[in-house]
C-alpha atoms as a PDB file:
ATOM      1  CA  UNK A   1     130.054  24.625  54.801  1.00  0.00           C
ATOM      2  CA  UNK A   2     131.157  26.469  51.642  1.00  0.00           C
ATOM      3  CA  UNK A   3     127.532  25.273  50.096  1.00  0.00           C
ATOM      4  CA  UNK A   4     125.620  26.007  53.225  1.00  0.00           C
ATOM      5  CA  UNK A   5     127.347  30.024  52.189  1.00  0.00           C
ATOM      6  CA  UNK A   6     126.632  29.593  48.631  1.00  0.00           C
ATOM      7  CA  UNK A   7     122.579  28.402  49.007  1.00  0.00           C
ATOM      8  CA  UNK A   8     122.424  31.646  51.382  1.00  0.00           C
ATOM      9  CA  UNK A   9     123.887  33.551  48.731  1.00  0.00           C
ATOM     10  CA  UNK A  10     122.021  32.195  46.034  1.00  0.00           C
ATOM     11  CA  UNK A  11     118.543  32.865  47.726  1.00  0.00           C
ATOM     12  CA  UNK A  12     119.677  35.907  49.165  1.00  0.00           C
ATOM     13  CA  UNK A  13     120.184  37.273  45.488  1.00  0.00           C
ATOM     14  CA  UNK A  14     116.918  35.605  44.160  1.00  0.00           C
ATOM     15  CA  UNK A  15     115.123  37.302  46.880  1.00  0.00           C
ATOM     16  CA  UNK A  16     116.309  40.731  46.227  1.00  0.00           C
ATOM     17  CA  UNK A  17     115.137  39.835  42.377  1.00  0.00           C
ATOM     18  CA  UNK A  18     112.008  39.348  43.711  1.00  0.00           C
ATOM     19  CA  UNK A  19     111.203  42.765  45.692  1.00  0.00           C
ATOM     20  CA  UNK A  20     114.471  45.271  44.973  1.00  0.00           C
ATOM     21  CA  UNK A  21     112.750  47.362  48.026  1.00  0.00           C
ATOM     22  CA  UNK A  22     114.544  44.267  49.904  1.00  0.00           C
ATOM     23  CA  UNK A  23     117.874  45.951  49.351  1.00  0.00           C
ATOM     24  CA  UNK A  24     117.887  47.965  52.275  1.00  0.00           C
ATOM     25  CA  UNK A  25     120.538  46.217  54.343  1.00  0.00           C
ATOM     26  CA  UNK A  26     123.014  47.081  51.600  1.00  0.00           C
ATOM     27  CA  UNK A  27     121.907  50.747  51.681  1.00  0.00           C
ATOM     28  CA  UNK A  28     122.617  51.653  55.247  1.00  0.00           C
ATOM     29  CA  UNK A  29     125.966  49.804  55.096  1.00  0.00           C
ATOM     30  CA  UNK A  30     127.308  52.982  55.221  1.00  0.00           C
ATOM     31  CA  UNK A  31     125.184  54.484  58.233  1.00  0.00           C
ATOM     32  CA  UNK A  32     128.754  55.005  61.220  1.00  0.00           C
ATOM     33  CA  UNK A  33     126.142  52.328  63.171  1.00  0.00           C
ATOM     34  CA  UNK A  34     125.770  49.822  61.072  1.00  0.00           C
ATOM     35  CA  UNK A  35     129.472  50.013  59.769  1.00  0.00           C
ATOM     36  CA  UNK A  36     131.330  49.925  63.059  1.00  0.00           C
ATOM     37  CA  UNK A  37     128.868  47.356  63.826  1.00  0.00           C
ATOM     38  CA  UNK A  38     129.817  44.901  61.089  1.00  0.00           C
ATOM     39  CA  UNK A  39     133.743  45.867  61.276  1.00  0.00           C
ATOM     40  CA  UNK A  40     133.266  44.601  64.452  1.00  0.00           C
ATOM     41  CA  UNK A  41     131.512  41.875  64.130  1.00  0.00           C
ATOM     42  CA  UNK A  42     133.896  40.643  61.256  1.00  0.00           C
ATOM     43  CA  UNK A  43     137.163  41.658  62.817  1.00  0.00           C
ATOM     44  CA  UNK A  44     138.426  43.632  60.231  1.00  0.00           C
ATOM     45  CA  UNK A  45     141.829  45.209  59.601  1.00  0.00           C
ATOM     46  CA  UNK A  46     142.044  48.790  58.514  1.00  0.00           C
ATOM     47  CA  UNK A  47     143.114  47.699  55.465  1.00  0.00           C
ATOM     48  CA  UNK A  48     140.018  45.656  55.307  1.00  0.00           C
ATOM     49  CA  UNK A  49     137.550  48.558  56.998  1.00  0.00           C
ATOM     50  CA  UNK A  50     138.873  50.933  53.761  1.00  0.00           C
ATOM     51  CA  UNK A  51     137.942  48.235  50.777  1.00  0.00           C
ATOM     52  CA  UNK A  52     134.500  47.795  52.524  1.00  0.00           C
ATOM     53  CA  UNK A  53     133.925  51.522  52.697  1.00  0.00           C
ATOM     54  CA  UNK A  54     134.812  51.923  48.839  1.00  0.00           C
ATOM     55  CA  UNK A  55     132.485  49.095  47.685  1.00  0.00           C
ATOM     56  CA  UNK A  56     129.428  49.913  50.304  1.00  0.00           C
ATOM     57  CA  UNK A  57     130.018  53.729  48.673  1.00  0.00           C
ATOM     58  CA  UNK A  58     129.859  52.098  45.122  1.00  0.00           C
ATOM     59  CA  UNK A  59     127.055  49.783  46.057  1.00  0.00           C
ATOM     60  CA  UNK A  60     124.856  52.377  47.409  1.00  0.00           C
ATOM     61  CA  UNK A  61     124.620  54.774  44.095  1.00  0.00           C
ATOM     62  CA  UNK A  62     124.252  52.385  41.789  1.00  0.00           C
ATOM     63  CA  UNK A  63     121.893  50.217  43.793  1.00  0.00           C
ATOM     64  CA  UNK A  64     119.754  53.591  44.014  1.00  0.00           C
ATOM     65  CA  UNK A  65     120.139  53.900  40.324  1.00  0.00           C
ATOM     66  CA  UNK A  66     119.391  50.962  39.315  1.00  0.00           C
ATOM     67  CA  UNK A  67     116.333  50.373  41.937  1.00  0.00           C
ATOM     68  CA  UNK A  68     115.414  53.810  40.380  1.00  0.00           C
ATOM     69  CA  UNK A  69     114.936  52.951  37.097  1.00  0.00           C
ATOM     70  CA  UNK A  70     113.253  49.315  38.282  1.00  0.00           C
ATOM     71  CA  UNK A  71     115.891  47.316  36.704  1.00  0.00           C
ATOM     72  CA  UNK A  72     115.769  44.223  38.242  1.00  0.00           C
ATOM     73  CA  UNK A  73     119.284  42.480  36.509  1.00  0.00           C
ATOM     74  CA  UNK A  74     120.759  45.893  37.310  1.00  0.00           C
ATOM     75  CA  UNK A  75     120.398  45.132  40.841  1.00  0.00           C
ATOM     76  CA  UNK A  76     121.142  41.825  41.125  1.00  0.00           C
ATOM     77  CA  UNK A  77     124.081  42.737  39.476  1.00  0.00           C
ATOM     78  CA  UNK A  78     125.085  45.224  41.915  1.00  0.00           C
ATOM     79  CA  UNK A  79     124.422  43.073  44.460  1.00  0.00           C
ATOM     80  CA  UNK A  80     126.394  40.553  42.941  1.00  0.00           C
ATOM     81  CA  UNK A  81     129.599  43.077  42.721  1.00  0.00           C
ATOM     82  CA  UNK A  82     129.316  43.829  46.481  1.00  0.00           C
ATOM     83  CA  UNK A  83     129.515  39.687  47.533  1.00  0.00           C
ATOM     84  CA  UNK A  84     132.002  39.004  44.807  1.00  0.00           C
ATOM     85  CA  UNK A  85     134.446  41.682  45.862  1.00  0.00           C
ATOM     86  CA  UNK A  86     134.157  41.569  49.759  1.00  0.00           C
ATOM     87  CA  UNK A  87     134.367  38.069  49.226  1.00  0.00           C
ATOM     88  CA  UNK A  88     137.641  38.516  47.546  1.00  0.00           C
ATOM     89  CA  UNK A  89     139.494  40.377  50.378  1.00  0.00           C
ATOM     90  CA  UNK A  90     137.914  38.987  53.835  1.00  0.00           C
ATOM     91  CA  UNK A  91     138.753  36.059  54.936  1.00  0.00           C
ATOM     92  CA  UNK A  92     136.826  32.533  54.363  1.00  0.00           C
ATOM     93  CA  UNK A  93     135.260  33.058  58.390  1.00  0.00           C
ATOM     94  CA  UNK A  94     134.738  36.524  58.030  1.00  0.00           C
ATOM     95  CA  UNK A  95     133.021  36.435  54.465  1.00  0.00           C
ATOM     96  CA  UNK A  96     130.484  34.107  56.529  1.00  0.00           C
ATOM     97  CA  UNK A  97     129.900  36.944  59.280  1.00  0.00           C
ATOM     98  CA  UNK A  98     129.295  39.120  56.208  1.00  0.00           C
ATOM     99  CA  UNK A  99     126.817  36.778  54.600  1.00  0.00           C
ATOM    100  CA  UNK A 100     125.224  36.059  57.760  1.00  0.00           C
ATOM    101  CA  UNK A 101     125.082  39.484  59.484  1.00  0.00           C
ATOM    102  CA  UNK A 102     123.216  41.070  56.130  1.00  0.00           C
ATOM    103  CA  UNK A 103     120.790  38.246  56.116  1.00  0.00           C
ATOM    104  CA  UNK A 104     120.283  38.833  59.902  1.00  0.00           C
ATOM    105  CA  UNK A 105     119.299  42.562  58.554  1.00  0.00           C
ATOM    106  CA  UNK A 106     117.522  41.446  56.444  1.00  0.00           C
ATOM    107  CA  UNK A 107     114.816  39.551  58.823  1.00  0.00           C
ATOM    108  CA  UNK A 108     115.142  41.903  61.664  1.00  0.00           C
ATOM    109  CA  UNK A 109     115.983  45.680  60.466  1.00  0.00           C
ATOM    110  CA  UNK A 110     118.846  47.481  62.779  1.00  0.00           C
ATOM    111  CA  UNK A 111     119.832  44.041  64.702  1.00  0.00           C
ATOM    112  CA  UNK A 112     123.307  44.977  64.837  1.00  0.00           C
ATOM    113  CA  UNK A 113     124.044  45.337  68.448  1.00  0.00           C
ATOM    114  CA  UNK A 114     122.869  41.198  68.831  1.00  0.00           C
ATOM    115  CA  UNK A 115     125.574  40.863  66.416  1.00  0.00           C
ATOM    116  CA  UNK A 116     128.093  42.909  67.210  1.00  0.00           C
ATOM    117  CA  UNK A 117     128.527  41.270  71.295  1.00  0.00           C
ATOM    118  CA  UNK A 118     128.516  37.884  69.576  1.00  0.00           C
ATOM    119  CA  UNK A 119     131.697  38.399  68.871  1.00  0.00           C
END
């Protein structure tokens, strides 16, 4: 299972390499929507809910900065920080919700209410 997340992760970067206009799902992480949407989803604690708000806050500026400037390693790097550090405070399950509910994004823009009563 743990490579099934990685190969998602792995193409998911290489994709946004590809076309940084792809990034969008990690911009409107912080639209109320789309955030209550994937707390839900998840099953975050408030503990949890805070940490994602700082890095989605982080991601979003410096994705925009780097996208911006059309630096390409910029944004996979930023990219990169947001999966490394939500991956370091959700758990194992809910790091695959994450994974899997900004791919879902990905292929079908605003699909969070599917998502959020598959809980």
């Amino acid at each position: 299972m743990l490579v099934l997340v990685l190969v998602c992760v792995a193409s998911a970067t290489a994709t946004f390499a590809v076309n940084p206009a792809d990034c969008n799902a990690f911009y409107k992480l912080n639209n109320k929507t789309a955030f209550e949407s994937l707390v839900g989803y998840i099953d975050a604690t408030k503990e949890q809910e805070n940490f994602l708000k700082e890095i989605f806050k982080v991601t979003e500026v410096e994705l925009k900065a780097a996208v911006s400037k059309g630096n390409d390693q910029w944004v996979e790097n930023v990219i990169s920080y947001n999966l490394r550090n939500t991956k370091c405070f959700l758990t194992e399950d809910q790091y695959r919700k994450y994974i899997v509910f900004i791919n879902v994004y990905l292929k079908n823009d605003n699909s969070f209410a599917l998502l959020s009563e598959a809980k």
